[in-house]
C-alpha atoms as a PDB file:
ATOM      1  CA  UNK A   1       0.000   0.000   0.000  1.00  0.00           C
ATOM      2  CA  UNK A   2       1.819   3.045  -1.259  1.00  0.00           C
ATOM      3  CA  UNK A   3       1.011   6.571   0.199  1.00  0.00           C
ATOM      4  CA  UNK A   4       1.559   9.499  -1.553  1.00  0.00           C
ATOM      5  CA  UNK A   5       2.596  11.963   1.089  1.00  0.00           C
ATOM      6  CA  UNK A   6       3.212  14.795  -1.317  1.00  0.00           C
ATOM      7  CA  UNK A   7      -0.630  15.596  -0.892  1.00  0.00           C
ATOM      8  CA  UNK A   8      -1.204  15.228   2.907  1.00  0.00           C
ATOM      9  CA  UNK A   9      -3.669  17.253   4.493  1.00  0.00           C
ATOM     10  CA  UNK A  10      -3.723  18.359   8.193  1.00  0.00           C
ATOM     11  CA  UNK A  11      -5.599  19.224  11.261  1.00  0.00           C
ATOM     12  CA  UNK A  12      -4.326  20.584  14.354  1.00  0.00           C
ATOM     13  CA  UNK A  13      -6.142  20.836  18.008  1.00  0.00           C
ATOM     14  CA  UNK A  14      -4.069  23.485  19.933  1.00  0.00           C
ATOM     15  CA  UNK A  15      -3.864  23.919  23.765  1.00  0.00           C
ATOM     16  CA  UNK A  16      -5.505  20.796  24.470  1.00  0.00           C
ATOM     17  CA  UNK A  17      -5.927  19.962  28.240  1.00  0.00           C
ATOM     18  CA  UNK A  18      -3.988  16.720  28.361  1.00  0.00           C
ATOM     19  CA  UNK A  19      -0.525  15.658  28.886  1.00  0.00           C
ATOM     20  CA  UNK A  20       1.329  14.581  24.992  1.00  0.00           C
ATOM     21  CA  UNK A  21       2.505  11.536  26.871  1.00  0.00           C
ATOM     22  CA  UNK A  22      -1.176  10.471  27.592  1.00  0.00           C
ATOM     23  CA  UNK A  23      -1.966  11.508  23.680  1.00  0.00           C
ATOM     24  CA  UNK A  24       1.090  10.043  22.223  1.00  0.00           C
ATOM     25  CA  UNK A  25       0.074   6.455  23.468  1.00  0.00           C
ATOM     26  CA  UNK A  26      -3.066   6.580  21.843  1.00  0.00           C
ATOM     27  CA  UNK A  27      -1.668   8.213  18.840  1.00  0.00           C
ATOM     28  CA  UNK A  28       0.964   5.422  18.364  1.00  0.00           C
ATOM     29  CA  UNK A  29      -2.004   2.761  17.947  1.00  0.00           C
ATOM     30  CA  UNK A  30      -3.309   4.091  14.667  1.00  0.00           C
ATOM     31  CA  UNK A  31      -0.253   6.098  12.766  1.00  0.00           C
ATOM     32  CA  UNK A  32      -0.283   4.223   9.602  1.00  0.00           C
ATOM     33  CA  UNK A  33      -4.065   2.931   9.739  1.00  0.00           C
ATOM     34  CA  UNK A  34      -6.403   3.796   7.447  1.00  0.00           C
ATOM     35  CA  UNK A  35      -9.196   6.600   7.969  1.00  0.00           C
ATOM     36  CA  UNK A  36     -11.721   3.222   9.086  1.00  0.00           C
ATOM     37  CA  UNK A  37     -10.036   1.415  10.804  1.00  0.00           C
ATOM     38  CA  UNK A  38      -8.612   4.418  13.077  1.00  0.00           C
ATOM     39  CA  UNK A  39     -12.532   5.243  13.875  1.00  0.00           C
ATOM     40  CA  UNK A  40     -12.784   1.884  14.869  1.00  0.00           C
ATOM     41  CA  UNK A  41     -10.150   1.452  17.231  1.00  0.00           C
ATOM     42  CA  UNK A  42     -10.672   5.192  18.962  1.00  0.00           C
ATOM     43  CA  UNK A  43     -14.183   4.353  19.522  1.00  0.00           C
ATOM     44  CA  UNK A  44     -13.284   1.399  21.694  1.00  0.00           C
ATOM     45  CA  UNK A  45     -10.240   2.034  23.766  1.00  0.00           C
ATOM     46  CA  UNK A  46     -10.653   2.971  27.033  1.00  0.00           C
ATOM     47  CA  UNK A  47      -8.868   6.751  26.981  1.00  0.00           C
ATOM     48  CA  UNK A  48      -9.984  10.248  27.457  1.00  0.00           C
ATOM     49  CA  UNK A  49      -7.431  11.240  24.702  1.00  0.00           C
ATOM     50  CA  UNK A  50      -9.527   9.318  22.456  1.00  0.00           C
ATOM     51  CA  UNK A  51     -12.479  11.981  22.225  1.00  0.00           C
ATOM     52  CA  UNK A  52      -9.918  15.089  20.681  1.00  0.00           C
ATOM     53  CA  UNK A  53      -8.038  12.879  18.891  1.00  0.00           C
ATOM     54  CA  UNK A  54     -11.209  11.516  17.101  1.00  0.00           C
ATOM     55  CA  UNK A  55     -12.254  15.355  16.345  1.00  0.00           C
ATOM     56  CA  UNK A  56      -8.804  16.188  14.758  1.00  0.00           C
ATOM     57  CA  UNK A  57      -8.555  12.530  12.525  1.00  0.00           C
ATOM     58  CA  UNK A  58     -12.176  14.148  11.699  1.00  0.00           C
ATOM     59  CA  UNK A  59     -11.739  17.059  10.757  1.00  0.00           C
ATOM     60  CA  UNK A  60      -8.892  16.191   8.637  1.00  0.00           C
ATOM     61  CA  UNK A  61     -10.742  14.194   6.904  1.00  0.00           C
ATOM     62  CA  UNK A  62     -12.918  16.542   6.433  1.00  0.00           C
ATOM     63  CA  UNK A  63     -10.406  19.130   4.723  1.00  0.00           C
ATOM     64  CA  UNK A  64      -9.130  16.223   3.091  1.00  0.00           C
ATOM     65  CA  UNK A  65     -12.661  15.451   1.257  1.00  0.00           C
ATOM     66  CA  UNK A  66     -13.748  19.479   0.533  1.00  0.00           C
ATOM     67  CA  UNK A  67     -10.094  21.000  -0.025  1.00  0.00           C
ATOM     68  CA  UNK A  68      -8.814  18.459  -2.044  1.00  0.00           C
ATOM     69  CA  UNK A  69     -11.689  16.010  -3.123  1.00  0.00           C
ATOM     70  CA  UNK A  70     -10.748  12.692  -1.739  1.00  0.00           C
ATOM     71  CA  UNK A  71     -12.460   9.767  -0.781  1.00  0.00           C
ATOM     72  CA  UNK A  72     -12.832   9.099   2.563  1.00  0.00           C
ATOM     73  CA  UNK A  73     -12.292   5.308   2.145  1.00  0.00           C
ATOM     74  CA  UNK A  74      -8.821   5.644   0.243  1.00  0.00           C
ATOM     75  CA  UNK A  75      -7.376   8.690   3.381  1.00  0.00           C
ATOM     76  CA  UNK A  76      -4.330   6.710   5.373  1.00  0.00           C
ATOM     77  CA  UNK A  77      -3.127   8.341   8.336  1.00  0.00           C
ATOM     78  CA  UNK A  78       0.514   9.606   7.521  1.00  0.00           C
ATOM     79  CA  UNK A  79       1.554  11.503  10.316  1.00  0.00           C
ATOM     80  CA  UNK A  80       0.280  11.882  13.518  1.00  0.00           C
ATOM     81  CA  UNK A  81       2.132  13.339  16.616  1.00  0.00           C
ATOM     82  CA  UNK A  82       1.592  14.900  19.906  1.00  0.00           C
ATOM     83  CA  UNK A  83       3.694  18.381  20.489  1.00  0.00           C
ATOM     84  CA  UNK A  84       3.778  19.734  23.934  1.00  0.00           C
ATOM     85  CA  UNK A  85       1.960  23.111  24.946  1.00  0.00           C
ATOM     86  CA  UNK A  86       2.213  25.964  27.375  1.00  0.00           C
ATOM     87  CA  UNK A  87       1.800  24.494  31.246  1.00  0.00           C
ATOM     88  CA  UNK A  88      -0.791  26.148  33.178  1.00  0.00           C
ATOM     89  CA  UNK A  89       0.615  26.547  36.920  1.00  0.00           C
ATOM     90  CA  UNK A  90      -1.719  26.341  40.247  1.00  0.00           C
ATOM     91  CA  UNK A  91      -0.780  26.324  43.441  1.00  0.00           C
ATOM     92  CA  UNK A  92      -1.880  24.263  46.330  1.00  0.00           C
ATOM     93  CA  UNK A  93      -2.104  25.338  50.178  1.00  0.00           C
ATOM     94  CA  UNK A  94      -0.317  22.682  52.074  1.00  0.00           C
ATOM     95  CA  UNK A  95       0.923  22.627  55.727  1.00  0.00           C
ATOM     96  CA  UNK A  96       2.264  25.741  57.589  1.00  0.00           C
ATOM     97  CA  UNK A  97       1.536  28.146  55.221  1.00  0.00           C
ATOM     98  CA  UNK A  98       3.461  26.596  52.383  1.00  0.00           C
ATOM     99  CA  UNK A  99       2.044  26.521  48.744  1.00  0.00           C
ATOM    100  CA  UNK A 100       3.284  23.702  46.306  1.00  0.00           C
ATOM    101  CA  UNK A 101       3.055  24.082  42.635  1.00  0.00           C
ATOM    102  CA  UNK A 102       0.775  22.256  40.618  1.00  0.00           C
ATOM    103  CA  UNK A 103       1.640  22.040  36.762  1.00  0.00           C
ATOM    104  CA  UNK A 104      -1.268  21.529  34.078  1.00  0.00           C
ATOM    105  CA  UNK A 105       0.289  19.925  31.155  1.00  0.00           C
ATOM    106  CA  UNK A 106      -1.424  21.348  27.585  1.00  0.00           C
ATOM    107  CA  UNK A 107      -0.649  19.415  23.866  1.00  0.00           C
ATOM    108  CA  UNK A 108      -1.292  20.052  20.501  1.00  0.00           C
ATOM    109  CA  UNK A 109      -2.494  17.496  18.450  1.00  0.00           C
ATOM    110  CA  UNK A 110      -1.387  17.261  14.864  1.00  0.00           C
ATOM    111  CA  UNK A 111      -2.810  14.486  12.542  1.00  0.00           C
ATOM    112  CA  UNK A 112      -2.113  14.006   8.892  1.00  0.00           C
ATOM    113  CA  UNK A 113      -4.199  11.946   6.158  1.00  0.00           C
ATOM    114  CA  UNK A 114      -2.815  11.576   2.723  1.00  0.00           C
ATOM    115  CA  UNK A 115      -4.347   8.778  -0.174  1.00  0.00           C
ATOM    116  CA  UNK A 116      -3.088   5.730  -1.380  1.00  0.00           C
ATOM    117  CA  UNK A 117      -2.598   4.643  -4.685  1.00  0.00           C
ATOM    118  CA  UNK A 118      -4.649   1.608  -4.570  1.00  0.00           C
ATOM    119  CA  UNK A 119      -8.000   2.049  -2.433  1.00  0.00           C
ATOM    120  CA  UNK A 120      -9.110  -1.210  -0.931  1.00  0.00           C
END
């Protein structure tokens, strides 16, 4: 199954309230799947990553379909990676007047879909 990467199309979710380590593991599971089998998998597993990552693979689909005019069934995803965001910091009261810092990890979510040469 060749993939023509010359003609990838992307979506990005910025600022996303999740740690990339958490993403990335999900992420891993369906780099190199195609666009039905990916839907397939997210819906199941047992993450809360699952939910923006399905949005993104969606919407670049979608681009995918009304930018460039391809099929749904023949999209492969070609890239798909996890960079890491801004961290929000909080702070926590703890004993004797102390505060400890909290950190808020954000990602951004970049997926890319490109066609193959031979649908299935």
């Amino acid at each position: 199954m060749a993939v023509d990467t010359s003609a990838q199309v992307k979506a990005v979710a910025r600022y996303i309230r999740m740690s990339p380590h958490k993403v990335r593991r999900v992420l891993d599971q369906i780099r190199g799947l195609s666009y039905r089998e990916a839907l397939i998998i997210l819906e199941f597993m047992p993450y809360r990553s699952c939910q923006p990552i399905l949005k993104v693979l969606r919407s670049a689909v979608a681009n995918a379909e009304h930018n460039q005019g391809f099929s749904p069934a023949s999209l492969v995803i070609s890239e798909a990676y996890a960079d890491q965001g801004p961290t929000l910091r909080r702070f926590r009261p703890r004993a004797q007047g102390r505060a400890y810092q909290i950190r808020k990890p954000t990602c951004h979510i970049t997926i890319a879909v490109a066609p193959t040469a031979d649908p299935d």
